[in-house]
N, C-alpha and C. Protein backbone atom coordinates (compact mmCIF):
# COMPACT_ATOMS: atom_id res chain seq x y z
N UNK A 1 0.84 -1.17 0.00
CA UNK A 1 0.00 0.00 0.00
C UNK A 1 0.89 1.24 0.00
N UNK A 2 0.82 2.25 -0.60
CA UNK A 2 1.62 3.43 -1.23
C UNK A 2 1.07 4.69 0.09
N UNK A 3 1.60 5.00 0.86
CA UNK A 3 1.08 6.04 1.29
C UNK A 3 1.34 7.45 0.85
N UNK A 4 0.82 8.43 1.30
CA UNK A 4 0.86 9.45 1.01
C UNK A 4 1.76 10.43 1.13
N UNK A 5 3.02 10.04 1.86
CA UNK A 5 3.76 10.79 2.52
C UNK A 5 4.71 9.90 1.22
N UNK A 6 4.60 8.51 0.95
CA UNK A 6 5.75 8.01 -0.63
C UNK A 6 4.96 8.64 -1.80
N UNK A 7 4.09 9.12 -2.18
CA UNK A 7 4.06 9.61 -2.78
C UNK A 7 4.23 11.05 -2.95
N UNK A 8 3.97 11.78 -2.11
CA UNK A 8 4.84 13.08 -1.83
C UNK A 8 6.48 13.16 -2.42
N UNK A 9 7.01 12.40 -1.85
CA UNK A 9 8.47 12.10 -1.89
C UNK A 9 8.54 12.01 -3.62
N UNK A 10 8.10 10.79 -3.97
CA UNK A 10 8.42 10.69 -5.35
C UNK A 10 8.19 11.37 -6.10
N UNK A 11 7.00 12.18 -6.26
CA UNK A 11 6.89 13.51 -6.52
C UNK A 11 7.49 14.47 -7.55
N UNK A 12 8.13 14.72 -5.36
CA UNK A 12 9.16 15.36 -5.93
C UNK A 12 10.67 15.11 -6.70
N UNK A 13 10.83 13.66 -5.84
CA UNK A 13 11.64 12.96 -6.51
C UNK A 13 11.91 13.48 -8.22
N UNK A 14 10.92 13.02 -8.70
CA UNK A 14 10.79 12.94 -10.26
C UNK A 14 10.86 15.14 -10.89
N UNK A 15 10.55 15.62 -9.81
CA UNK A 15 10.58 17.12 -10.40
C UNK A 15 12.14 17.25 -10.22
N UNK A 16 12.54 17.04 -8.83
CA UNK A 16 14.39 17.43 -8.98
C UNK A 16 14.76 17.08 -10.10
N UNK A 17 14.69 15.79 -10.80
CA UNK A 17 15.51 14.95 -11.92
C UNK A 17 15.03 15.83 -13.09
N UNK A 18 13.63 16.28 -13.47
CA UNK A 18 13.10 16.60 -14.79
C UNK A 18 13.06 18.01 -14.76
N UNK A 19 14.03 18.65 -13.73
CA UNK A 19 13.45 20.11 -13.10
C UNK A 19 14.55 20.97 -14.45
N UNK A 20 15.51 20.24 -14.76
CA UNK A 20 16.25 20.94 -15.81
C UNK A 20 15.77 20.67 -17.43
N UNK A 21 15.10 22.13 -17.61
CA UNK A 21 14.18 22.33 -19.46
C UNK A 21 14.76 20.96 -20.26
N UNK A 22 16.26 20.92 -20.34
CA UNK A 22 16.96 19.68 -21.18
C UNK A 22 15.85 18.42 -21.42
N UNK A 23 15.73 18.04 -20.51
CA UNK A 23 15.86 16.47 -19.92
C UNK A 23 14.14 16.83 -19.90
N UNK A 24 13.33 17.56 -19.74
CA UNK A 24 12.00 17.62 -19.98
C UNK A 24 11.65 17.39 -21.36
N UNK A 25 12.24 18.01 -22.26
CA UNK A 25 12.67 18.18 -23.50
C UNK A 25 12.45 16.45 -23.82
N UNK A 26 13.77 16.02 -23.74
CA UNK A 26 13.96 14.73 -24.12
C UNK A 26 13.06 13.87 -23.61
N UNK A 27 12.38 13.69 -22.34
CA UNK A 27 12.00 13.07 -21.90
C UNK A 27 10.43 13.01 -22.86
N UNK A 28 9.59 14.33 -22.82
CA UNK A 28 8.34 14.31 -24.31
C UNK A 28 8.59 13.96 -25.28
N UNK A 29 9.98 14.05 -25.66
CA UNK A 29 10.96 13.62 -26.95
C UNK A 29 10.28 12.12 -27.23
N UNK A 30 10.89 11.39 -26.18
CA UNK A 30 10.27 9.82 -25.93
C UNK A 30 9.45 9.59 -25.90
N UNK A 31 8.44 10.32 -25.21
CA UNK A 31 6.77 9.71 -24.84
C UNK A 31 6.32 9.80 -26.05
N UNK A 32 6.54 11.27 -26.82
CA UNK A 32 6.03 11.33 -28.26
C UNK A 32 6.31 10.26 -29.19
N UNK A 33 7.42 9.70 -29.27
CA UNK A 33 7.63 8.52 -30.22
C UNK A 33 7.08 7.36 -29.66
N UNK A 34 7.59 7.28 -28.48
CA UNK A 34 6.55 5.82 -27.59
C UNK A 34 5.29 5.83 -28.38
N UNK A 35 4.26 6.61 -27.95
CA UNK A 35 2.90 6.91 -28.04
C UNK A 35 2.88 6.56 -29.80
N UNK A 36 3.83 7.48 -30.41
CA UNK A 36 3.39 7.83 -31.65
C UNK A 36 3.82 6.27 -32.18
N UNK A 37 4.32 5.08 -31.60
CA UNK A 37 4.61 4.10 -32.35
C UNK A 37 3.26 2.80 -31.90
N UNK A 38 3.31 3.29 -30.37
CA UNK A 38 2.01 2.16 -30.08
C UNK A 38 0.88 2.40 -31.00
N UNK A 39 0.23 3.57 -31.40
CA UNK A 39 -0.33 3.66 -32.22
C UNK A 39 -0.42 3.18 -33.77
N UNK A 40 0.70 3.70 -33.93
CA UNK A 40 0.94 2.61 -35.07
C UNK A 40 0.84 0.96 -35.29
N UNK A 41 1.36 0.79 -33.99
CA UNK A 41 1.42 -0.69 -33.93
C UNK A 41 -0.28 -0.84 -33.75
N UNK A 42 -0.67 -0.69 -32.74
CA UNK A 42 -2.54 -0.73 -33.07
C UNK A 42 -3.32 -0.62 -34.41
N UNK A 43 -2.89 0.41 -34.94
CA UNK A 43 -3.10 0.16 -36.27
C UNK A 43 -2.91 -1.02 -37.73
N UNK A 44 -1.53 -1.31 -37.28
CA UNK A 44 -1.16 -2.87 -37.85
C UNK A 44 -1.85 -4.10 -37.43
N UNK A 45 -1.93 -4.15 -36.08
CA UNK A 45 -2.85 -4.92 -35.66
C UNK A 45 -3.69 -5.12 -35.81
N UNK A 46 -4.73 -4.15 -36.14
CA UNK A 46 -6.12 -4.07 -36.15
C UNK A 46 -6.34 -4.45 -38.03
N UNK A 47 -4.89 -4.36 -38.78
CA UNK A 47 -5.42 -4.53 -40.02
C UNK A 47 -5.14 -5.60 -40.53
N UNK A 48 -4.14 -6.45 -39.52
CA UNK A 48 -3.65 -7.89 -39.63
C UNK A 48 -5.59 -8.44 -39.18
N UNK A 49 -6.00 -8.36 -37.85
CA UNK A 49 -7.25 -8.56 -37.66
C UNK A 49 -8.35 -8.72 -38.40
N UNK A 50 -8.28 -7.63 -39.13
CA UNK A 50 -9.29 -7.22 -40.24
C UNK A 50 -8.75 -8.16 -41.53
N UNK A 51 -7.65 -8.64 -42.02
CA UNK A 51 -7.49 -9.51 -43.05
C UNK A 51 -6.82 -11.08 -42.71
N UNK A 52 -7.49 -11.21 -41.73
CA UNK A 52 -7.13 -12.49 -41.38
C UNK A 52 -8.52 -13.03 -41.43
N UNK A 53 -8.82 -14.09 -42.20
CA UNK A 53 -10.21 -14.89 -42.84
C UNK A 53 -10.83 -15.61 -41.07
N UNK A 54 -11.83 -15.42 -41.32
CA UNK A 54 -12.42 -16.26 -40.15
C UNK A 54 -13.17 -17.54 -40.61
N UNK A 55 -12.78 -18.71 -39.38
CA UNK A 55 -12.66 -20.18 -39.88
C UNK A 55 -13.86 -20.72 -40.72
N UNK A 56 -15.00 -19.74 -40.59
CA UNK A 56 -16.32 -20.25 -41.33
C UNK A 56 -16.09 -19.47 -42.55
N UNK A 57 -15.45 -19.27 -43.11
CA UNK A 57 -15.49 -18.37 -44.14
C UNK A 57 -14.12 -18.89 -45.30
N UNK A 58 -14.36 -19.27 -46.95
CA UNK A 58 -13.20 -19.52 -47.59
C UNK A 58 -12.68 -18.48 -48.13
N UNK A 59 -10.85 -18.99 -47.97
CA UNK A 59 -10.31 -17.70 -48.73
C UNK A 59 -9.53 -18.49 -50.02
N UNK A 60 -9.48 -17.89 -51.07
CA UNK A 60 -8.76 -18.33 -52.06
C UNK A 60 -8.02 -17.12 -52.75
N UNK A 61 -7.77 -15.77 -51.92
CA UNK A 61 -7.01 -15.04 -52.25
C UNK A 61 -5.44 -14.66 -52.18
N UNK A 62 -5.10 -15.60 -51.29
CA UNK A 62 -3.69 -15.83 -50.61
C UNK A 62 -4.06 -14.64 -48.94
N UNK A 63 -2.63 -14.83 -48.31
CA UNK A 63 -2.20 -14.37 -47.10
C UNK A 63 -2.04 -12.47 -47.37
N UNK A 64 -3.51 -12.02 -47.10
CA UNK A 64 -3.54 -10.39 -47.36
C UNK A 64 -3.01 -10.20 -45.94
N UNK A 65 -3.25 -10.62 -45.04
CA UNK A 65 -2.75 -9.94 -43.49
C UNK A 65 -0.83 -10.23 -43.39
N UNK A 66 -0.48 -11.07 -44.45
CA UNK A 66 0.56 -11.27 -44.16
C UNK A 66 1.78 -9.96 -44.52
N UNK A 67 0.84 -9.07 -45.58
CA UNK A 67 1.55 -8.03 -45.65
C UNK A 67 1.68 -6.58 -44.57
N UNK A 68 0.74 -6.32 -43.68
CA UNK A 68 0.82 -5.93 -42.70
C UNK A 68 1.87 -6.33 -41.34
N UNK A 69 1.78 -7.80 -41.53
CA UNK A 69 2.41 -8.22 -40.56
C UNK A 69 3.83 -8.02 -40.66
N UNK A 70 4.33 -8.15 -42.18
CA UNK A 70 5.69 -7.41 -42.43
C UNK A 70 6.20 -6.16 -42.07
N UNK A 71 4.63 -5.06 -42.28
CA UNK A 71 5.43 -3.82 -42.11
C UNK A 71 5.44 -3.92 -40.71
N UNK A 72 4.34 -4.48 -39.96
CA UNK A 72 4.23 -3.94 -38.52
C UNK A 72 5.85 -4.41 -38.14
N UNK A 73 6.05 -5.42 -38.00
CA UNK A 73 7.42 -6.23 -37.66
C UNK A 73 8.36 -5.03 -37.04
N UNK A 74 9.21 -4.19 -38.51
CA UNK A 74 9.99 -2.92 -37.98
C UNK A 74 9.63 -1.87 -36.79
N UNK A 75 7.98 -1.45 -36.62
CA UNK A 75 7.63 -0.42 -36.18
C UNK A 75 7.38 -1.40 -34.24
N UNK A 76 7.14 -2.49 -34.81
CA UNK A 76 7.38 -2.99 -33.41
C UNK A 76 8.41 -3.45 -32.52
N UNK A 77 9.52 -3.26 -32.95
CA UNK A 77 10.73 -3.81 -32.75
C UNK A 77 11.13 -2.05 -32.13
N UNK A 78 11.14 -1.42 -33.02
CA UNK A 78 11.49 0.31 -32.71
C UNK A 78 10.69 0.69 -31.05
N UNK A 79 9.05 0.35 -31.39
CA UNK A 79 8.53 0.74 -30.30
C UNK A 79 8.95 0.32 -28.89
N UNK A 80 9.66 -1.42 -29.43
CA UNK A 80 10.19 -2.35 -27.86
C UNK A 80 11.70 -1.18 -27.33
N UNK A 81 12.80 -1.13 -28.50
CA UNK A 81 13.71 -0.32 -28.40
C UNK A 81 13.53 1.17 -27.54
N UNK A 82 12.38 2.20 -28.18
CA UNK A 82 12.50 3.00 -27.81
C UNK A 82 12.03 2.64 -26.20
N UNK A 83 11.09 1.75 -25.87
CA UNK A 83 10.68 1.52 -24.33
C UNK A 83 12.59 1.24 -23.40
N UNK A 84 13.15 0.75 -24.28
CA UNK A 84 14.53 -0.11 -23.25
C UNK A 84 15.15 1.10 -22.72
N UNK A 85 14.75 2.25 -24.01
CA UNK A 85 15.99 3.72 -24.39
C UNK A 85 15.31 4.19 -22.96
N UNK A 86 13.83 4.62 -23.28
CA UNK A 86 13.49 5.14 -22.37
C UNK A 86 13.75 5.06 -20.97
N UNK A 87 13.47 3.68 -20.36
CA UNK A 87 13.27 2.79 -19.17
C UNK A 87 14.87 3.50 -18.45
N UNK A 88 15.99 3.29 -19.18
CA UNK A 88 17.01 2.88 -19.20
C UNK A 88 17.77 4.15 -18.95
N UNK A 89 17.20 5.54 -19.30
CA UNK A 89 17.53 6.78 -19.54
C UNK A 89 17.21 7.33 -18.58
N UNK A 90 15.79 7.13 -18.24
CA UNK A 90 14.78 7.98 -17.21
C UNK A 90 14.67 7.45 -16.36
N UNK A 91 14.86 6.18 -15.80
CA UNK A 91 14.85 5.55 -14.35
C UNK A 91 15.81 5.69 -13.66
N UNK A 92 15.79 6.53 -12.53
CA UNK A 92 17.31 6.82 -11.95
C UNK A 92 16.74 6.26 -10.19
N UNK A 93 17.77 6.19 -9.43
CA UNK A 93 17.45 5.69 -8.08
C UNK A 93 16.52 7.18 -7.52
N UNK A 94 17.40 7.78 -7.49
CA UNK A 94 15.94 9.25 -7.20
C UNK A 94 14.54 9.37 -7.74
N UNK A 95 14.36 8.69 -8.60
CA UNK A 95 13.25 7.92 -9.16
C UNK A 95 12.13 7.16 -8.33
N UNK A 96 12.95 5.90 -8.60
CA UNK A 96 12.57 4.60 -8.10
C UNK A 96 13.72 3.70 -7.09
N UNK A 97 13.52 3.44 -6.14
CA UNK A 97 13.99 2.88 -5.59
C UNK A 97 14.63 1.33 -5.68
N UNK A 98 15.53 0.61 -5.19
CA UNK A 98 15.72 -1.04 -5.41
C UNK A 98 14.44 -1.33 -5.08
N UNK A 99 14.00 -1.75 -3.82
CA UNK A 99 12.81 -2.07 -3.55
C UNK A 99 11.63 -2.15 -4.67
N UNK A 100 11.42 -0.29 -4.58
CA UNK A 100 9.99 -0.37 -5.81
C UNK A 100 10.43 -1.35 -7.63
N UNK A 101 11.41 -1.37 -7.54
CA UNK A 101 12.15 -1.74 -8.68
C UNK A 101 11.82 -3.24 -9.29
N UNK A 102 12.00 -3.84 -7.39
CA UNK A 102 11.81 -5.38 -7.57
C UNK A 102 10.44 -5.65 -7.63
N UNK A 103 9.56 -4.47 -6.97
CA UNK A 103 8.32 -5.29 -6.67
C UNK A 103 7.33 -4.80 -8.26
N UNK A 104 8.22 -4.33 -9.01
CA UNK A 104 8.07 -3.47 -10.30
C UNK A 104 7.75 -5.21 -10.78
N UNK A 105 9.30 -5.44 -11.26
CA UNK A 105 9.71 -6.68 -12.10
C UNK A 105 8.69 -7.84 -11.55
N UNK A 106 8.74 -8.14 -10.20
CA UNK A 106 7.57 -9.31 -10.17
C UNK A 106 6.29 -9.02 -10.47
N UNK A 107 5.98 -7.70 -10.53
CA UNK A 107 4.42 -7.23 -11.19
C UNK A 107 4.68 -7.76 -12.10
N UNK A 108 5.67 -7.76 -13.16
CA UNK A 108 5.64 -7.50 -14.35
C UNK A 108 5.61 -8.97 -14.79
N UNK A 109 6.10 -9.53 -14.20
CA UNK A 109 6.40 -11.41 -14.73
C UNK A 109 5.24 -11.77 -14.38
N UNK A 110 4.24 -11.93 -12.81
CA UNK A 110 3.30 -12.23 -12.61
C UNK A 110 2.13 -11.82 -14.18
N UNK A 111 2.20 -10.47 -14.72
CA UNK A 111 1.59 -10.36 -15.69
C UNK A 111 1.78 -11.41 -16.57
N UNK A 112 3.62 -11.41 -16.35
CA UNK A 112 3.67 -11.87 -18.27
C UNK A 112 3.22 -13.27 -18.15
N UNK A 113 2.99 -14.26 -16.78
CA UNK A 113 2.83 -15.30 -16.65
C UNK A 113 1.21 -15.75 -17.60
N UNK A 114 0.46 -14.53 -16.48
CA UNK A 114 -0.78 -14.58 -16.72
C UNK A 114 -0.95 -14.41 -18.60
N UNK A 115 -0.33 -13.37 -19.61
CA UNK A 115 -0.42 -13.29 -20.53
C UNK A 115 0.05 -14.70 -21.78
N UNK A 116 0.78 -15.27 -20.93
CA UNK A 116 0.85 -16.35 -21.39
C UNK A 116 -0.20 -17.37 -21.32
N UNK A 117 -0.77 -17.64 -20.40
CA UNK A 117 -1.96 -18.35 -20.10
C UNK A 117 -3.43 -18.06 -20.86
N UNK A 118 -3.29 -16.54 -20.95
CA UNK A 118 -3.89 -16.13 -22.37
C UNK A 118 -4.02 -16.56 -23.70
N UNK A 119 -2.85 -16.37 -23.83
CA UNK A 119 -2.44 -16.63 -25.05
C UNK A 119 -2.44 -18.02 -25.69
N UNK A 120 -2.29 -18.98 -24.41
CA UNK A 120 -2.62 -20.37 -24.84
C UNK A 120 -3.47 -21.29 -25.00
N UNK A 121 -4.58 -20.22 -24.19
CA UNK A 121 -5.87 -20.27 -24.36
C UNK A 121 -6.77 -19.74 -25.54
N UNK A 122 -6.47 -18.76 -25.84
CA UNK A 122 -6.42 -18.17 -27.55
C UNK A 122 -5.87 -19.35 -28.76
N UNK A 123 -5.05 -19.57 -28.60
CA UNK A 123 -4.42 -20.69 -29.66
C UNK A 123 -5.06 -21.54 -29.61
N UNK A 124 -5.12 -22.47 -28.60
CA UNK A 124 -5.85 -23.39 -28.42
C UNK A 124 -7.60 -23.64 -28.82
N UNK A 125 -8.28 -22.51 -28.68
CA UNK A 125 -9.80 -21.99 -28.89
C UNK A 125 -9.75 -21.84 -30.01
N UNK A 126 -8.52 -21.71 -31.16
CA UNK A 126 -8.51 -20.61 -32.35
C UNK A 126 -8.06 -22.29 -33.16
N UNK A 127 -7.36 -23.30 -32.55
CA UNK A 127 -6.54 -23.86 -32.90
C UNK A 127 -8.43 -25.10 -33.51
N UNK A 128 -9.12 -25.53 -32.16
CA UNK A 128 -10.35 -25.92 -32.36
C UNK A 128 -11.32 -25.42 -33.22
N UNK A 129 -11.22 -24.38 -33.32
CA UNK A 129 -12.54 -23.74 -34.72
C UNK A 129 -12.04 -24.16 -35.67
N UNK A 130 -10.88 -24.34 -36.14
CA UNK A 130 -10.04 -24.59 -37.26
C UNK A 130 -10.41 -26.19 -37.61
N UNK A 131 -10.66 -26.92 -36.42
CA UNK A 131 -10.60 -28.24 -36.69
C UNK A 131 -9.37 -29.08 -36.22
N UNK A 132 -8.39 -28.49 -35.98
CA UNK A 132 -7.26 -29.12 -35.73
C UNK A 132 -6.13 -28.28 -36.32
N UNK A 133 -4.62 -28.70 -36.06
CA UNK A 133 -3.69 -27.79 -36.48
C UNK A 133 -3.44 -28.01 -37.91
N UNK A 134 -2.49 -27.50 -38.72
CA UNK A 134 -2.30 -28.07 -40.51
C UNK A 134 -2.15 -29.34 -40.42
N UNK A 135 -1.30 -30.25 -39.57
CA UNK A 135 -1.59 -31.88 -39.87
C UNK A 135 -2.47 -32.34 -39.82
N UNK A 136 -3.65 -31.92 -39.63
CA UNK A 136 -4.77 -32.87 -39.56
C UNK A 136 -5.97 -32.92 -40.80
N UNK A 137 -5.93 -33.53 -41.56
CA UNK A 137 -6.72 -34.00 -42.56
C UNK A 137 -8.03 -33.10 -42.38
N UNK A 138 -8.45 -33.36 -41.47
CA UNK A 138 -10.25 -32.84 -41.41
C UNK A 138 -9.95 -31.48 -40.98
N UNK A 139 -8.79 -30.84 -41.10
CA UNK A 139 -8.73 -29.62 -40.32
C UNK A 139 -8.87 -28.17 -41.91
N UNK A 140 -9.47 -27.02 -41.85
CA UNK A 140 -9.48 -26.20 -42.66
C UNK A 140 -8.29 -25.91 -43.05
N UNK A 141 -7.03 -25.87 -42.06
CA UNK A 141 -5.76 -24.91 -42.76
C UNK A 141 -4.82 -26.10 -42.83
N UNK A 142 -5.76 -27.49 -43.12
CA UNK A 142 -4.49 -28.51 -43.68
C UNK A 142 -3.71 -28.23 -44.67
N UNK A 143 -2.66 -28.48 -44.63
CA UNK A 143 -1.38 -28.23 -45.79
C UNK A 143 -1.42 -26.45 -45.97
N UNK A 144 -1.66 -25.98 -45.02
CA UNK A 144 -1.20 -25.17 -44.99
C UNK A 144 -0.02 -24.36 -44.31
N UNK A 145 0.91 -23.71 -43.89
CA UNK A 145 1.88 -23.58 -43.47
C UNK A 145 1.67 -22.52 -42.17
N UNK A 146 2.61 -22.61 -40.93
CA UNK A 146 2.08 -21.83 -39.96
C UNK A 146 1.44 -20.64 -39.85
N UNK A 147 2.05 -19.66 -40.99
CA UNK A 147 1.51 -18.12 -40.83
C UNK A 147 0.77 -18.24 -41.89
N UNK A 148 -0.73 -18.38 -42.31
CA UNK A 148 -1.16 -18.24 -43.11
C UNK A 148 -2.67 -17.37 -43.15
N UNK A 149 -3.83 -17.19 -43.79
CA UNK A 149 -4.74 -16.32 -43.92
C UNK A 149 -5.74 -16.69 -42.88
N UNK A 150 -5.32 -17.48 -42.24
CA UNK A 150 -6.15 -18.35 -40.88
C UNK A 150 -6.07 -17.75 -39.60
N UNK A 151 -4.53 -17.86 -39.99
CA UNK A 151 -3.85 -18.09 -38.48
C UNK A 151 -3.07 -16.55 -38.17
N UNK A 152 -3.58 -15.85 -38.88
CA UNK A 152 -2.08 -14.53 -38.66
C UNK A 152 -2.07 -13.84 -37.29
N UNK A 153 -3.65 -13.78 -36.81
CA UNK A 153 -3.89 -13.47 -35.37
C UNK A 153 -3.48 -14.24 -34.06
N UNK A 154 -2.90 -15.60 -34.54
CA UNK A 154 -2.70 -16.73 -33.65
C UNK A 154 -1.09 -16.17 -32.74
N UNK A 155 -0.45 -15.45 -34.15
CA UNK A 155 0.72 -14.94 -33.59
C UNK A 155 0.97 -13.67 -33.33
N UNK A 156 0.11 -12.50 -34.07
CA UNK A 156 -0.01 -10.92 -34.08
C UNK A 156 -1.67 -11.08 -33.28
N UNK A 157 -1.62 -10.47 -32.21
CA UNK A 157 -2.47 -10.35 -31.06
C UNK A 157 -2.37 -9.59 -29.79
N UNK A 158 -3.07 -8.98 -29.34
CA UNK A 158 -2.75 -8.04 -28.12
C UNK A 158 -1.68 -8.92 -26.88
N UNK A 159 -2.44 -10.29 -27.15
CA UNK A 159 -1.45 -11.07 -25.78
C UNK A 159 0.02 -10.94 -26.10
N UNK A 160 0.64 -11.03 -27.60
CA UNK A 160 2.11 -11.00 -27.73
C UNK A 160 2.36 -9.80 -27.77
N UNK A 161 1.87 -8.89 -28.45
CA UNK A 161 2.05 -7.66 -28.35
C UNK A 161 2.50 -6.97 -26.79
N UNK A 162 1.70 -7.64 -25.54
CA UNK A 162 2.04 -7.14 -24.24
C UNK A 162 3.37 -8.15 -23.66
N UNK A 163 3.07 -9.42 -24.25
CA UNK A 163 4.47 -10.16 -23.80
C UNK A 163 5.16 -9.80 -24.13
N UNK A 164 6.04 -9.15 -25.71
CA UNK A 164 6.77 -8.36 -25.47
C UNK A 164 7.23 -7.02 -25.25
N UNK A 165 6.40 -6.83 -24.24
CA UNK A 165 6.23 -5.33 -23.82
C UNK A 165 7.10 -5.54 -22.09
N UNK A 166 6.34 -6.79 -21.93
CA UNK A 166 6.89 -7.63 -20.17
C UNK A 166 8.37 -7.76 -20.68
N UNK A 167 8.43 -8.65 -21.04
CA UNK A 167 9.53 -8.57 -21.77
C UNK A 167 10.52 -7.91 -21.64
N UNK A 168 10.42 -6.69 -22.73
CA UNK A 168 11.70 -6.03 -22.46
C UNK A 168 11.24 -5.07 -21.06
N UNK A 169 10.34 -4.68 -20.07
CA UNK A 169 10.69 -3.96 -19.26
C UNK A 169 11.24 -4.84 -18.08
N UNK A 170 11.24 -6.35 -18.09
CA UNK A 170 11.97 -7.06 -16.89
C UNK A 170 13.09 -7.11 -17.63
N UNK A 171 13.49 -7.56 -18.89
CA UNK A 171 15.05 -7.64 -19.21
C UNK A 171 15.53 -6.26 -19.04
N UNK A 172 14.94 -5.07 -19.15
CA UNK A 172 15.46 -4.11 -19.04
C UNK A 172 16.42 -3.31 -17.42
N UNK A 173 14.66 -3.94 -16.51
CA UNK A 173 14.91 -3.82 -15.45
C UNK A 173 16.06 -4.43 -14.46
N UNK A 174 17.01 -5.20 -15.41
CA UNK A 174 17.95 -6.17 -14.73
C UNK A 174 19.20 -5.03 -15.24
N UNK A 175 19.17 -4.37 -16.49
CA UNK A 175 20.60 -3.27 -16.39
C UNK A 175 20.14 -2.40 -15.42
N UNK A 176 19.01 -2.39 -15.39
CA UNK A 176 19.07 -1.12 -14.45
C UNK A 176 19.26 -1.13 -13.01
N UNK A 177 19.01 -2.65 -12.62
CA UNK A 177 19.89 -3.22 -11.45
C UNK A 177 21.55 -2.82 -11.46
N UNK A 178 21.67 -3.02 -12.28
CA UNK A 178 23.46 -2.81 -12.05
C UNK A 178 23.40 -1.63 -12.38
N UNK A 179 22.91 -0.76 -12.89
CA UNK A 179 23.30 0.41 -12.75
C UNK A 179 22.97 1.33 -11.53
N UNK A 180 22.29 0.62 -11.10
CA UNK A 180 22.19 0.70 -9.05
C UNK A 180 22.92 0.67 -8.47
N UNK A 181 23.89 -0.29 -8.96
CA UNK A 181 24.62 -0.58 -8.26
C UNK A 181 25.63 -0.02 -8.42
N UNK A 182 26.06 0.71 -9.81
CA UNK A 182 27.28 1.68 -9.92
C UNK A 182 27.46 2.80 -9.26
């Protein structure tokens, strides 16, 4: 439980550190590209979504979501990057503390646990409408190959999208252990 007197502190904490124009500067610098890339990435998503065939329905046009999924690829990789830049730049012990740090990272795994459990539950539900996976004879996306006009959501989905979001802020959160420690 956070009281009021730690949040006071941090506060201010965070005004000493951002109190110089520079580093305010840079710091919107980031949020603006953060923001301006999750968006983007939502957008890819939502159009991988939108051209990915649903299992009652035939496609004989080939893999249209698969071209989205290409571009998204770059803009999501940038968005994970700019989170590490950020994390990595702007988290200082006047910040955040070891303590809040750790109980940060086990938030964060407890999530990514849970997002996994999601996610395998998704596959699995997605994997049954289908009929079965491509080896299976009676299945719709037999002989078909993993990423295909079926399946593109199986792997581009909000659950991976946040796993690697867990992701890099616990791998992140481990330099920033040692840099605690410097």
């Amino acid at each position: 439980m956070v009281r009021t007197q730690d949040l006071k502190y941090m506060i201010r904490a965070v005004h000493r550190v951002f109190s110089k124009e520079g580093k305010i500067i840079k710091l919107k610098r980031y949020l603006y590209w953060i923001f301006g890339l999750f968006l983007s990435n939502v957008l890819w998503f939502t159009l991988i979504s939108i051209f990915t065939i649903a299992p009652n329905r035939y496609s004989g046009n080939g893999n249209l979501g698969a071209i989205f999924v290409i571009i998204d690829i770059p803009f999501y990789i940038i968005f994970l990057l700019m989170i590490v830049m950020f994390l990595y730049k702007f988290i200082t012990p006047k910040i955040v503390s070891k303590k809040n740090l750790i109980v940060i990272v086990i938030a964060f795994v407890v999530i990514f646990l849970v997002l996994i459990s999601l996610e395998m539950n998704y596959y699995h539900h997605r994997l049954r409408s289908f009929g079965g996976d491509s080896t299976n004879p009676k299945s719709i996306i037999y002989g078909f190959g993993l990423l295909n006009q079926y399946t593109n959501t199986l792997y581009f989905n909000c659950y991976t999208f946040l796993l690697g979001v867990c992701i890099v802020i616990v791998g992140t959160s481990f330099f920033i252990f040692k840099k605690f420690r410097n």
